[in-house]
PDB file of N, CA and C in Angstrom:
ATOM      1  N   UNK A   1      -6.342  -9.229  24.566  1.00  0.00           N
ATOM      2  CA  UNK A   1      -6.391  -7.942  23.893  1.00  0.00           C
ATOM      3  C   UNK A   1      -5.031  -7.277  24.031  1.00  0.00           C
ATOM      4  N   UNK A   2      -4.202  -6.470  23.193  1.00  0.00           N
ATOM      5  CA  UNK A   2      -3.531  -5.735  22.864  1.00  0.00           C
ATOM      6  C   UNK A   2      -3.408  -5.019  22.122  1.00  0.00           C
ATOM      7  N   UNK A   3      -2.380  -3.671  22.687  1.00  0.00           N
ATOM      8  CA  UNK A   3      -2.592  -2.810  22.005  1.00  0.00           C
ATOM      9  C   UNK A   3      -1.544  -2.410  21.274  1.00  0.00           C
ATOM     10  N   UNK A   4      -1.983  -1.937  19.716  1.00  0.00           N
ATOM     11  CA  UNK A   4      -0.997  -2.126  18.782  1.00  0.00           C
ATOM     12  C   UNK A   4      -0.306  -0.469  18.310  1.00  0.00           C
ATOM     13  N   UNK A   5      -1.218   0.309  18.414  1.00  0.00           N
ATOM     14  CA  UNK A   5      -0.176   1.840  18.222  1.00  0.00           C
ATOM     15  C   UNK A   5      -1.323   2.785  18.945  1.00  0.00           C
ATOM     16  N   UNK A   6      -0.471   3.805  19.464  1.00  0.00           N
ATOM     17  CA  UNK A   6      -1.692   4.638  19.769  1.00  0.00           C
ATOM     18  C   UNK A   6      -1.110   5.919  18.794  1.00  0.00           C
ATOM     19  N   UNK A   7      -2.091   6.931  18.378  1.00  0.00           N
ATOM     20  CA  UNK A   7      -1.761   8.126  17.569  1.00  0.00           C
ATOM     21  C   UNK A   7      -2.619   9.343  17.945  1.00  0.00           C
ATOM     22  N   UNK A   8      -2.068  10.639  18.231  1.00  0.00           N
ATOM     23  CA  UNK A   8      -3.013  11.552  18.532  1.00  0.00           C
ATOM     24  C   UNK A   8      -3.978  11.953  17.520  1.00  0.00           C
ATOM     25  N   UNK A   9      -4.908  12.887  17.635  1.00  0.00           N
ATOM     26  CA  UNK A   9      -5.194  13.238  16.455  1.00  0.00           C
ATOM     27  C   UNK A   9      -5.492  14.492  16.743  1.00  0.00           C
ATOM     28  N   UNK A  10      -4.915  15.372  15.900  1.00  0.00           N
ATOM     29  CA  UNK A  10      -5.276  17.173  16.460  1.00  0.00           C
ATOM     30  C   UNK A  10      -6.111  18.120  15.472  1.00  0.00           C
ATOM     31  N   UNK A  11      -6.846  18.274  15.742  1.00  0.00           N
ATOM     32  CA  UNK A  11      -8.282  19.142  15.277  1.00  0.00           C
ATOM     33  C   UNK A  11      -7.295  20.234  14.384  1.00  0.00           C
ATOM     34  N   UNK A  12      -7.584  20.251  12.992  1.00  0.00           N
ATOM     35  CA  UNK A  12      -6.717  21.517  12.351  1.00  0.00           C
ATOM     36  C   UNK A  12      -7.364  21.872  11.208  1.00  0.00           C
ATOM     37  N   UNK A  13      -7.565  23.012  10.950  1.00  0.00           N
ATOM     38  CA  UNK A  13      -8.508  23.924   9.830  1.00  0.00           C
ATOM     39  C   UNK A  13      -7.923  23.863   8.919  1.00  0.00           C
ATOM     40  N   UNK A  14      -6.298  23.767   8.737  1.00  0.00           N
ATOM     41  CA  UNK A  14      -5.229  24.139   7.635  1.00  0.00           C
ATOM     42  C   UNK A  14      -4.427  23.170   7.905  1.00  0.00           C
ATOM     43  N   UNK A  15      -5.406  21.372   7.407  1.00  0.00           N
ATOM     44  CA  UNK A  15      -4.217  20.628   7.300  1.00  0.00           C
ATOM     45  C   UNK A  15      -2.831  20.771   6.356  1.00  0.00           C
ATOM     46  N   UNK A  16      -2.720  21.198   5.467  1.00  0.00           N
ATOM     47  CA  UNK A  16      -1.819  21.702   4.255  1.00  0.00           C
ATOM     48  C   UNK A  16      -0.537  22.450   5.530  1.00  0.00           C
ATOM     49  N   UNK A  17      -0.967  23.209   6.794  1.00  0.00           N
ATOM     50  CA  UNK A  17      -0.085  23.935   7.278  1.00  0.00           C
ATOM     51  C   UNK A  17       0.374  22.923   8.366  1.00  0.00           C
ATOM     52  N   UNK A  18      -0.347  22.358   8.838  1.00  0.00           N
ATOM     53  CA  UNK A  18       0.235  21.025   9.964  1.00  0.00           C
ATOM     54  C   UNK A  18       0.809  20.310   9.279  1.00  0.00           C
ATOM     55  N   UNK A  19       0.504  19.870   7.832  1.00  0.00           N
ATOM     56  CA  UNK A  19       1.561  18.906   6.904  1.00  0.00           C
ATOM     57  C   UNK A  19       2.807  19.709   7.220  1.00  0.00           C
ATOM     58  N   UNK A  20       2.802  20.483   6.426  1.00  0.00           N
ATOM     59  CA  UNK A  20       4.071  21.378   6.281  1.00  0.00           C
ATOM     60  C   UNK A  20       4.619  21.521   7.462  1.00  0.00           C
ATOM     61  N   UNK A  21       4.525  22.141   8.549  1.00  0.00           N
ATOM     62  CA  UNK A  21       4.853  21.943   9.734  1.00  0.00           C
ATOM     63  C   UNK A  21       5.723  20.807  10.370  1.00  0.00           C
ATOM     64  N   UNK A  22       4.294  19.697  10.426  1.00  0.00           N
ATOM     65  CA  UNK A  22       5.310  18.926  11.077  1.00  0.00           C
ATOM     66  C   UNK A  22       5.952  17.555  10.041  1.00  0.00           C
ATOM     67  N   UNK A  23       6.668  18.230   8.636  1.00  0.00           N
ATOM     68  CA  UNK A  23       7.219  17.586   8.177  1.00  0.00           C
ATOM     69  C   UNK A  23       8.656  18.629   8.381  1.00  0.00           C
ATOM     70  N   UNK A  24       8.451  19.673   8.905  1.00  0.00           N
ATOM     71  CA  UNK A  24       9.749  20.293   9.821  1.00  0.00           C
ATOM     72  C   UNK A  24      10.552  19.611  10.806  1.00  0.00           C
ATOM     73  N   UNK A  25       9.185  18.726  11.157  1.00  0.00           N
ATOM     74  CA  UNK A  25      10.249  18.148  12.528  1.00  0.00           C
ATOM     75  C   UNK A  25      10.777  16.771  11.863  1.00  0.00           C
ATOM     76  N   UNK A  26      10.564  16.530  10.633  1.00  0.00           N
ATOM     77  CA  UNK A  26      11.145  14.997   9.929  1.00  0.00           C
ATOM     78  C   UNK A  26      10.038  13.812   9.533  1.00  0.00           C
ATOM     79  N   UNK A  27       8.363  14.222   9.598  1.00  0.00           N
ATOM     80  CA  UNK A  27       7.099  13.648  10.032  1.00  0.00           C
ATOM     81  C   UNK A  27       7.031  13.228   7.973  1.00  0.00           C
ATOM     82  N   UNK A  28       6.959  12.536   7.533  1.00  0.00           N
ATOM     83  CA  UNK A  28       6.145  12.212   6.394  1.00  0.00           C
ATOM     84  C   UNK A  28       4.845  11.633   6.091  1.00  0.00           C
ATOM     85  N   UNK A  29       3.978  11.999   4.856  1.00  0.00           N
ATOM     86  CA  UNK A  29       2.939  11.520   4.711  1.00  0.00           C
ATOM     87  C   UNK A  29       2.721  10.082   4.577  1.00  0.00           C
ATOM     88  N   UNK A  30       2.108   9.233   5.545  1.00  0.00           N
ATOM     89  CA  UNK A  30       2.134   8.009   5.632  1.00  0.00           C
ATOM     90  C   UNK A  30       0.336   7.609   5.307  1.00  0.00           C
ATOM     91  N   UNK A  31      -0.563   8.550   4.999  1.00  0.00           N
ATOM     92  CA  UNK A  31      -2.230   8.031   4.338  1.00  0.00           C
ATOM     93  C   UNK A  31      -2.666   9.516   4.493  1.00  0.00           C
ATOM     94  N   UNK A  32      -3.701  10.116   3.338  1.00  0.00           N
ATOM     95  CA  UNK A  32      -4.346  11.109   3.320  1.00  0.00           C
ATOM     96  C   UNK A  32      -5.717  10.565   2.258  1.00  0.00           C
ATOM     97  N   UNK A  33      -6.749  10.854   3.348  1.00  0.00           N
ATOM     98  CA  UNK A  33      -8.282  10.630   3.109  1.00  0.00           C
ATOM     99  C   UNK A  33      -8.805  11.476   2.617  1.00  0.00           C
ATOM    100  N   UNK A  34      -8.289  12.740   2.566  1.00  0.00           N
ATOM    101  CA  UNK A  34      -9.141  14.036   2.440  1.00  0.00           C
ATOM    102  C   UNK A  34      -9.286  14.750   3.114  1.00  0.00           C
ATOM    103  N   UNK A  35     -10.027  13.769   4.301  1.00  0.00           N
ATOM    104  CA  UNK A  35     -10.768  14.346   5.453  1.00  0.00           C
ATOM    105  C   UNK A  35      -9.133  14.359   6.781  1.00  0.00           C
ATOM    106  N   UNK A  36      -8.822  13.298   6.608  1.00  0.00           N
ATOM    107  CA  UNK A  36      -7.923  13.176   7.803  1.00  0.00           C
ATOM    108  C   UNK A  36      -6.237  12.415   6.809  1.00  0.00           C
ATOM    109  N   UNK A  37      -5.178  13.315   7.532  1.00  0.00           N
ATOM    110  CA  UNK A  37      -3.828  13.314   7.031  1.00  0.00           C
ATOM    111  C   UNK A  37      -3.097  12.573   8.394  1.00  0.00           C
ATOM    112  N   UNK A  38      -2.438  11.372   8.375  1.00  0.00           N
ATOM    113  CA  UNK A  38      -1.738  11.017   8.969  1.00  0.00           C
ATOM    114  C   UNK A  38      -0.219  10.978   8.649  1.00  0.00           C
ATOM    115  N   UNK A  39       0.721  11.370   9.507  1.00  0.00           N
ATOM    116  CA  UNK A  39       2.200  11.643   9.378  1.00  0.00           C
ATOM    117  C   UNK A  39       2.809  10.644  10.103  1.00  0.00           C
ATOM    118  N   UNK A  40       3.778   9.798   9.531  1.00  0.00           N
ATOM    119  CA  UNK A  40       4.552   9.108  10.450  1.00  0.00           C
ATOM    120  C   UNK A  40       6.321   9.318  10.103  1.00  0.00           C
ATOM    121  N   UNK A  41       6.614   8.983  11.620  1.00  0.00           N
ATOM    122  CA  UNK A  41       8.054   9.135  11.132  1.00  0.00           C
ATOM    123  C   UNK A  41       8.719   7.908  10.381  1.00  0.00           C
ATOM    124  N   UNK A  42       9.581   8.255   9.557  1.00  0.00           N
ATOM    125  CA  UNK A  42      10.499   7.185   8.005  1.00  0.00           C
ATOM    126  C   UNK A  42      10.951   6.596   9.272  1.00  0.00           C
ATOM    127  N   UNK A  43      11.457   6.536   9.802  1.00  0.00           N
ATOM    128  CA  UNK A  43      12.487   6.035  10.831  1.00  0.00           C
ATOM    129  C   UNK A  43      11.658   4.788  11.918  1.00  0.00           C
ATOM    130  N   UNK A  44      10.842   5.670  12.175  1.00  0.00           N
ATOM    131  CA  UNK A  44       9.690   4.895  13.378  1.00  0.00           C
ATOM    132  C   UNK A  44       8.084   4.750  12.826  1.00  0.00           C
ATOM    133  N   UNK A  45       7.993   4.113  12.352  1.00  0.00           N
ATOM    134  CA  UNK A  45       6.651   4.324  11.329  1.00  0.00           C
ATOM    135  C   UNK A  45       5.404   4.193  12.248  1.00  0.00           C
ATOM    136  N   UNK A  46       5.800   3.750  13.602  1.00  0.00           N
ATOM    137  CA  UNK A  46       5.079   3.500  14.452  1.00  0.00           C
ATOM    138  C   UNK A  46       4.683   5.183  15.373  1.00  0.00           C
ATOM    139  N   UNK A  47       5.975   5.536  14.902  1.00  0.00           N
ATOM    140  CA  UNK A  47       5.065   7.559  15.706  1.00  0.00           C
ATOM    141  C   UNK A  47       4.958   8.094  14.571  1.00  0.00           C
ATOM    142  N   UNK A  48       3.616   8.573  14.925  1.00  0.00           N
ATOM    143  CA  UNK A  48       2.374   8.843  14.135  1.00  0.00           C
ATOM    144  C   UNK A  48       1.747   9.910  14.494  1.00  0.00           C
ATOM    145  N   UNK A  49       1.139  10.526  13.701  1.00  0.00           N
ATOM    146  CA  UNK A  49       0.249  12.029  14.530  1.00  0.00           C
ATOM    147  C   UNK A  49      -0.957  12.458  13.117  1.00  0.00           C
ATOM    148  N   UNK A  50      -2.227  12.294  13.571  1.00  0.00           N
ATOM    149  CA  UNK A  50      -3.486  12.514  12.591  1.00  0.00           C
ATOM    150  C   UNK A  50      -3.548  14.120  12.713  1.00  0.00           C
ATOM    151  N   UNK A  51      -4.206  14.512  11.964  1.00  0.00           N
ATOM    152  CA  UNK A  51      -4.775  15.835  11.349  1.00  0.00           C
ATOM    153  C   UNK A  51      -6.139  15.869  10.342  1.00  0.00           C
ATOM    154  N   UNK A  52      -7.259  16.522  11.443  1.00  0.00           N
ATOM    155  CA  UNK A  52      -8.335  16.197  10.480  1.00  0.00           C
ATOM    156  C   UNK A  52      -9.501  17.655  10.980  1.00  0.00           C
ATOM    157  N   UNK A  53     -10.323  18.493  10.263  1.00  0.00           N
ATOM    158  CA  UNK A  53     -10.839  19.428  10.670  1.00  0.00           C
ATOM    159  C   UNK A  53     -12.515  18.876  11.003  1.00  0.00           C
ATOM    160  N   UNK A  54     -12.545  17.570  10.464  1.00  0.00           N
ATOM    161  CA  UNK A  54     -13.721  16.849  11.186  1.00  0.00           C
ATOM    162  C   UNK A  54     -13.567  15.436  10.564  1.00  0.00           C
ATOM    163  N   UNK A  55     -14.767  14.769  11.269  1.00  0.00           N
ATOM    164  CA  UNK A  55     -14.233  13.417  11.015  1.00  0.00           C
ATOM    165  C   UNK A  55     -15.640  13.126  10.163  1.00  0.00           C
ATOM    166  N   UNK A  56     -15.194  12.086   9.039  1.00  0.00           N
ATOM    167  CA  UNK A  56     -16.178  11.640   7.762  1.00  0.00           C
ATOM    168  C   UNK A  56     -17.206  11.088   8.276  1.00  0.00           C
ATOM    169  N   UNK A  57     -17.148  10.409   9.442  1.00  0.00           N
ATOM    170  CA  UNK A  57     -18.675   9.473   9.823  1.00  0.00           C
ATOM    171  C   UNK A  57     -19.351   9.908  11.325  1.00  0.00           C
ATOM    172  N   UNK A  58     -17.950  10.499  11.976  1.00  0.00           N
ATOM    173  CA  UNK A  58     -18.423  10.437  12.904  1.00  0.00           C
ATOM    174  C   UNK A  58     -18.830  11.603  13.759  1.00  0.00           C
ATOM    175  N   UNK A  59     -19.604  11.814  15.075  1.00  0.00           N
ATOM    176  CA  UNK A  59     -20.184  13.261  15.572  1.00  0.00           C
ATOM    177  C   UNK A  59     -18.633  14.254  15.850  1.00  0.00           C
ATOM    178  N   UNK A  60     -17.779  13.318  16.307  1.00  0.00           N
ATOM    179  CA  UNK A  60     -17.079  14.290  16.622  1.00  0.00           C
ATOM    180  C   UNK A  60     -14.716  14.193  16.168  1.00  0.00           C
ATOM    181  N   UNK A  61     -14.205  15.235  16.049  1.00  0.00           N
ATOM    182  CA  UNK A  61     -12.798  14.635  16.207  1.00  0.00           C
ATOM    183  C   UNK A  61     -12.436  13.686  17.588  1.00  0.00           C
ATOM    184  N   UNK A  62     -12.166  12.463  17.388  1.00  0.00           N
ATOM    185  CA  UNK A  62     -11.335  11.628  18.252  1.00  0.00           C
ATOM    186  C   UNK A  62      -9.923  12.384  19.141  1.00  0.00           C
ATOM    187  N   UNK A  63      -9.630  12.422  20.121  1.00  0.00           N
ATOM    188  CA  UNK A  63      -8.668  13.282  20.717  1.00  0.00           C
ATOM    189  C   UNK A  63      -7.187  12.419  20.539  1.00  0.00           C
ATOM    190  N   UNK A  64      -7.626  11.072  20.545  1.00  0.00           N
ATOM    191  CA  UNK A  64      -6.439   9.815  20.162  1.00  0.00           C
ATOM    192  C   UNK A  64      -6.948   9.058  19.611  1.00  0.00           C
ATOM    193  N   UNK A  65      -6.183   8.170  18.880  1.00  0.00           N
ATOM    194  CA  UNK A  65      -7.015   6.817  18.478  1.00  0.00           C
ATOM    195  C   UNK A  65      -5.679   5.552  18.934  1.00  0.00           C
ATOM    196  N   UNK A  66      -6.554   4.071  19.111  1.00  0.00           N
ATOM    197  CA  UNK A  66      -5.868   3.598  20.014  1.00  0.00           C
ATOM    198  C   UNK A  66      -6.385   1.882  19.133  1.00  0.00           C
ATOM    199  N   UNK A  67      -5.301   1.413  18.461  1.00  0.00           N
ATOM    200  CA  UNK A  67      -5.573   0.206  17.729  1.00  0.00           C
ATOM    201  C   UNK A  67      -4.995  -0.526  18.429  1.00  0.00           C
ATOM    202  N   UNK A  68      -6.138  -1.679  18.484  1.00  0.00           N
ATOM    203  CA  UNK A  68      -6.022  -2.840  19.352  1.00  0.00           C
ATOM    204  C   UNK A  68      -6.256  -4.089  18.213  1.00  0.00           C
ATOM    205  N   UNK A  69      -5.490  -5.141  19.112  1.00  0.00           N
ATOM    206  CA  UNK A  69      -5.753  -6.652  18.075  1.00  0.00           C
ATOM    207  C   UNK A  69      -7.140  -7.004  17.980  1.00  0.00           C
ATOM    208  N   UNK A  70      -8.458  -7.034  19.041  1.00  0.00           N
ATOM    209  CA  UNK A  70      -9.824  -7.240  18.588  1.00  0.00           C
ATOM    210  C   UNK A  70     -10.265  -6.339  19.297  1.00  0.00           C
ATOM    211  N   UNK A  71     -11.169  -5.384  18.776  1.00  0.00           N
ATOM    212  CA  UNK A  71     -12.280  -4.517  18.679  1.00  0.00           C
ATOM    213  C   UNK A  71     -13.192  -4.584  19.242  1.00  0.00           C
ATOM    214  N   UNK A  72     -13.492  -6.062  19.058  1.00  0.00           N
ATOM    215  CA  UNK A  72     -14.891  -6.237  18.814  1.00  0.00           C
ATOM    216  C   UNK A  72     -14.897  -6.741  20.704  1.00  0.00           C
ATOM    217  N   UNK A  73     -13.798  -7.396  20.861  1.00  0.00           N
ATOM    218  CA  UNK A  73     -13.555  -7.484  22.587  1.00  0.00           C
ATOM    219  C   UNK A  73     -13.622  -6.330  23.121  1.00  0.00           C
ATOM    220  N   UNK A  74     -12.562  -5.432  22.953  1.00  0.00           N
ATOM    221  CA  UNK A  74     -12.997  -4.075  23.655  1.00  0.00           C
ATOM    222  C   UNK A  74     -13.561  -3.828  23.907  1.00  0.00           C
ATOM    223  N   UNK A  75     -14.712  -3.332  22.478  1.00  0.00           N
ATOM    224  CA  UNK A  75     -15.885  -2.630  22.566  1.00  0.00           C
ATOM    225  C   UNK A  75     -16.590  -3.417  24.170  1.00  0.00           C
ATOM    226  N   UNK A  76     -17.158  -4.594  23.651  1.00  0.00           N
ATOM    227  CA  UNK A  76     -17.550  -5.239  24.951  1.00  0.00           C
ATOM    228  C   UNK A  76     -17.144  -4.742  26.495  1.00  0.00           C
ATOM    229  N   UNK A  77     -15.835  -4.989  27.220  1.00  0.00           N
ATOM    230  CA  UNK A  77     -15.279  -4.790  27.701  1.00  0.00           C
ATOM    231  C   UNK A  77     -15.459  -3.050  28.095  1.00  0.00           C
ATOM    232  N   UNK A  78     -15.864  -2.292  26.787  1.00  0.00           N
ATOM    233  CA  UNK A  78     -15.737  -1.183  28.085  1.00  0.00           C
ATOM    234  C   UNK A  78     -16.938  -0.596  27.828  1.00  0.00           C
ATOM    235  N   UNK A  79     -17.617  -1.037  27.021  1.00  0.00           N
ATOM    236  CA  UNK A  79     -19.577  -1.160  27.335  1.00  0.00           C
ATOM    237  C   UNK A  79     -19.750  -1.294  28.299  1.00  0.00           C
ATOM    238  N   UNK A  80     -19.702  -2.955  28.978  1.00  0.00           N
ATOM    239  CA  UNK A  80     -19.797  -3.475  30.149  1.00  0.00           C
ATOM    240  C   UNK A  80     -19.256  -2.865  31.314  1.00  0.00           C
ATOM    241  N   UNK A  81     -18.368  -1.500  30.949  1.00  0.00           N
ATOM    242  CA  UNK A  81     -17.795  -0.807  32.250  1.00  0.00           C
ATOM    243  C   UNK A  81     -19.262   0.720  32.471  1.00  0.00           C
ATOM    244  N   UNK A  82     -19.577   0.689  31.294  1.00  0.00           N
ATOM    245  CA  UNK A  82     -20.508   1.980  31.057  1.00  0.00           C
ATOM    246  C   UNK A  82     -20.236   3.477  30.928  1.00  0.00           C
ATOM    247  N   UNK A  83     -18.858   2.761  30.047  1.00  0.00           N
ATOM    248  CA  UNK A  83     -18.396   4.120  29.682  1.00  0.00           C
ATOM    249  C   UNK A  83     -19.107   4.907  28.401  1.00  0.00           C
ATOM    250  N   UNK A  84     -19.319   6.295  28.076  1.00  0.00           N
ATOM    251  CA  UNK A  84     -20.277   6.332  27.676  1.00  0.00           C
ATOM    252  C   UNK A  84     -19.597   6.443  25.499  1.00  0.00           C
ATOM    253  N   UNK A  85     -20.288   5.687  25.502  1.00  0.00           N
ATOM    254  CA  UNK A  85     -20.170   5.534  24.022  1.00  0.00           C
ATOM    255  C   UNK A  85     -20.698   6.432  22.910  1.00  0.00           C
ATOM    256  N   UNK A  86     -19.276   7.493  22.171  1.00  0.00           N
ATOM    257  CA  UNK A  86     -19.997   8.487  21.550  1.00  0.00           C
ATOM    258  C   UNK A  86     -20.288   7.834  19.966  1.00  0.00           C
ATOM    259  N   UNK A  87     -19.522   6.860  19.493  1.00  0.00           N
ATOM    260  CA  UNK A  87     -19.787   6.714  18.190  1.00  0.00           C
ATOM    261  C   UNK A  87     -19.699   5.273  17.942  1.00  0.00           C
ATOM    262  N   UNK A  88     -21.225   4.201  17.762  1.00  0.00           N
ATOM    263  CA  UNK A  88     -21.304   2.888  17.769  1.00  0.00           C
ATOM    264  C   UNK A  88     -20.228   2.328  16.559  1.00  0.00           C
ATOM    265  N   UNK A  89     -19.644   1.150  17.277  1.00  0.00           N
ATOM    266  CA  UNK A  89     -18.998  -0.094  16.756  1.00  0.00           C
ATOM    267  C   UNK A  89     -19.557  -0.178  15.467  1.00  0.00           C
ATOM    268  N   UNK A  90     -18.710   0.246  14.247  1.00  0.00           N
ATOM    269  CA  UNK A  90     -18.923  -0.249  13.029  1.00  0.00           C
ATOM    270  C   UNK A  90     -17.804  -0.002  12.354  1.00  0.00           C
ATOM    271  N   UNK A  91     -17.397  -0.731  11.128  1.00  0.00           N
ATOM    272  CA  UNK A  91     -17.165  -1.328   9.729  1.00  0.00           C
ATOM    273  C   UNK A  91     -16.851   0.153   8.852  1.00  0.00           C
ATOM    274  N   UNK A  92     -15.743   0.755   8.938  1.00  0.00           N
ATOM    275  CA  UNK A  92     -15.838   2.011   8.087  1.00  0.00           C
ATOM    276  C   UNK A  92     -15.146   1.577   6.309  1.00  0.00           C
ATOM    277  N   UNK A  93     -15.693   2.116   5.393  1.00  0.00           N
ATOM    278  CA  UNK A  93     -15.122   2.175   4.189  1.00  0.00           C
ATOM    279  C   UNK A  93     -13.683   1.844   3.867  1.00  0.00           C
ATOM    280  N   UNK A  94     -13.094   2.812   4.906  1.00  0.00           N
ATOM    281  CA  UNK A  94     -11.608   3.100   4.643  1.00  0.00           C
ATOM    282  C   UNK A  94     -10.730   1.567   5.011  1.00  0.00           C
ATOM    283  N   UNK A  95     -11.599   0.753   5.752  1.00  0.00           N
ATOM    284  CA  UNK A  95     -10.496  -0.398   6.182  1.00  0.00           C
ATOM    285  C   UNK A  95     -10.626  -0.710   7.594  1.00  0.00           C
ATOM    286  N   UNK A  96     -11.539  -0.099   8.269  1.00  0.00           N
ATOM    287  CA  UNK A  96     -11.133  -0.403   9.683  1.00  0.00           C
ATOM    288  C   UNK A  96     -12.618  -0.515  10.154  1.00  0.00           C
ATOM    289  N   UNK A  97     -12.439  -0.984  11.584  1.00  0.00           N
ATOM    290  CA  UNK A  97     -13.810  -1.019  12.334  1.00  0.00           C
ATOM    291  C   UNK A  97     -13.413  -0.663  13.907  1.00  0.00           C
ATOM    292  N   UNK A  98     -14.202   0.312  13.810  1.00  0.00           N
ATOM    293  CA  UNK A  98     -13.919   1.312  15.553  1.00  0.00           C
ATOM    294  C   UNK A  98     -15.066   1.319  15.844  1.00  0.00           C
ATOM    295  N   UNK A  99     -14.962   2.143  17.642  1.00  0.00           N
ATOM    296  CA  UNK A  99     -16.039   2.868  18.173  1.00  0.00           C
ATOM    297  C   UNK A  99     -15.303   3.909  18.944  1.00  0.00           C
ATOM    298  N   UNK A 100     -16.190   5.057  19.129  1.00  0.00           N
ATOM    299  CA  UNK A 100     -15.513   6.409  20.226  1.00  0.00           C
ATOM    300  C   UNK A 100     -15.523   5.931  21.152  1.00  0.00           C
ATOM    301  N   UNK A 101     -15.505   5.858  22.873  1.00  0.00           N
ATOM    302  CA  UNK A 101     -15.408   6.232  23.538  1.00  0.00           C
ATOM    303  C   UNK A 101     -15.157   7.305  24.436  1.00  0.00           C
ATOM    304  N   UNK A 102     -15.610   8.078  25.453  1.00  0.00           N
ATOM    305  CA  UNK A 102     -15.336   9.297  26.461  1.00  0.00           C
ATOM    306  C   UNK A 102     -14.559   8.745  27.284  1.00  0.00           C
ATOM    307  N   UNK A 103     -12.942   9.127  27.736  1.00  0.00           N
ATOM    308  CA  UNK A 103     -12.682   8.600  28.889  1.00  0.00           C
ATOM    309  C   UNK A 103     -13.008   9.513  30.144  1.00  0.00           C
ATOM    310  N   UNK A 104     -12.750   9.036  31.106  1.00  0.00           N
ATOM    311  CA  UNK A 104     -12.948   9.941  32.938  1.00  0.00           C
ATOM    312  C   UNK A 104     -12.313  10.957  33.094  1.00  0.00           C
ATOM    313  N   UNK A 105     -11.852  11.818  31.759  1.00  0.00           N
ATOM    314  CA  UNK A 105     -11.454  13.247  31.778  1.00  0.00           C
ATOM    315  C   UNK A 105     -12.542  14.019  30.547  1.00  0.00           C
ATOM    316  N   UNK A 106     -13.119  13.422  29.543  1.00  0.00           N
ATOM    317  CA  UNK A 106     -14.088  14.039  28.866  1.00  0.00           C
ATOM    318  C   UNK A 106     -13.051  13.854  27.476  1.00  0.00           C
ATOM    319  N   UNK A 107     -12.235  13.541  26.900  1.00  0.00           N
ATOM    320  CA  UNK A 107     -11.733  13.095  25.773  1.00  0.00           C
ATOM    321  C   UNK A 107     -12.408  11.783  25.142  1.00  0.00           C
ATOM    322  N   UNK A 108     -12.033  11.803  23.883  1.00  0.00           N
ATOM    323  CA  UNK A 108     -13.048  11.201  23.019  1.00  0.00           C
ATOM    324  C   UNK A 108     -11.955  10.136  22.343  1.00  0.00           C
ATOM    325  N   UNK A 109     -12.006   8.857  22.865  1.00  0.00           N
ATOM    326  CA  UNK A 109     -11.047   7.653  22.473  1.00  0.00           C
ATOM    327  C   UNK A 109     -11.553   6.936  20.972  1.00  0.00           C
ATOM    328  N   UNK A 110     -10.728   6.718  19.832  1.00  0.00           N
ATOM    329  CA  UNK A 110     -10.978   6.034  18.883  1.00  0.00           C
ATOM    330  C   UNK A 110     -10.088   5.053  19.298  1.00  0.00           C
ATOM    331  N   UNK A 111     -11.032   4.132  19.067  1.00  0.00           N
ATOM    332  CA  UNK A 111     -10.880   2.260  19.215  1.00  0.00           C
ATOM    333  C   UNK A 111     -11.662   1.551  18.367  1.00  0.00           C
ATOM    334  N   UNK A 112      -9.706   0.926  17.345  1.00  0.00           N
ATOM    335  CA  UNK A 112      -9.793   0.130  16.288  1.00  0.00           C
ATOM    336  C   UNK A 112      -9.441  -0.859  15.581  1.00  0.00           C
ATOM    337  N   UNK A 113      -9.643  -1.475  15.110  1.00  0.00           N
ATOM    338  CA  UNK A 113      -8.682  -2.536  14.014  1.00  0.00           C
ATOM    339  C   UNK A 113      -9.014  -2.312  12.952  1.00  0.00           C
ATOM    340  N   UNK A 114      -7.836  -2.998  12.261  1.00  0.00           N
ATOM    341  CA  UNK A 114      -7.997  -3.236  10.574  1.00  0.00           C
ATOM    342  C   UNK A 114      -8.613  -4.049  10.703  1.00  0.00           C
ATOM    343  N   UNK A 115      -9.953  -4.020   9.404  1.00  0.00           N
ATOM    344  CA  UNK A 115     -10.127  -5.605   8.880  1.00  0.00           C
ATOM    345  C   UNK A 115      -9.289  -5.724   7.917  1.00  0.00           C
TER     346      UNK A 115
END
């Protein structure tokens, strides 16, 4: 297992003003769902920062999200630890297949791959 980018994601009412914002600091639009606007930098396409005022499928905003090469290992892996799982392992529309996780501070981990 490895891990391939991690990206925050910050809870915002007025994505239009976090666009704008943090395309102040040099951030461009790199995917917009509707629901959730991701910015990456031209330069480093790999720093990244989400913006979403809720999330399309799931109970709650993710605090990070954290793409890994298989998923489907993870998931396992931190089941089997009994960490507590807020949003089951599935197959989303958009391209990817995650699950939430809570880590041992009360933040809410998205863990994913592309299919």
């Amino acid at each position: 297992m490895s891990v391939r980018r991690v990206v925050p994601n910050v809870r915002s009412e007025d994505v239009a003003a976090s666009r704008g914002f943090y395309g102040l600091l040099g951030f461009e639009e790199a995917m917009d769902l509707g629901w959730v606007v991701t910015l990456a930098s031209p330069a480093h396409p790999g720093a990244q920062v989400s913006f979403m005022a809720a999330d399309r499928t799931a109970p709650v905003v993710a605090d990070v999200s954290v793409e890994v090469d298989d998923v489907d290992a993870v998931y396992e892996v931190v089941r089997g630890s009994g960490a507590e799982i807020v949003h089951p392992l599935q197959d989303e529309e958009w391209g990817v297949r995650r699950f939430f996780v809570r880590d041992p501070h009360g933040r809410v981990v998205n863990v994913l791959s592309h299919l």
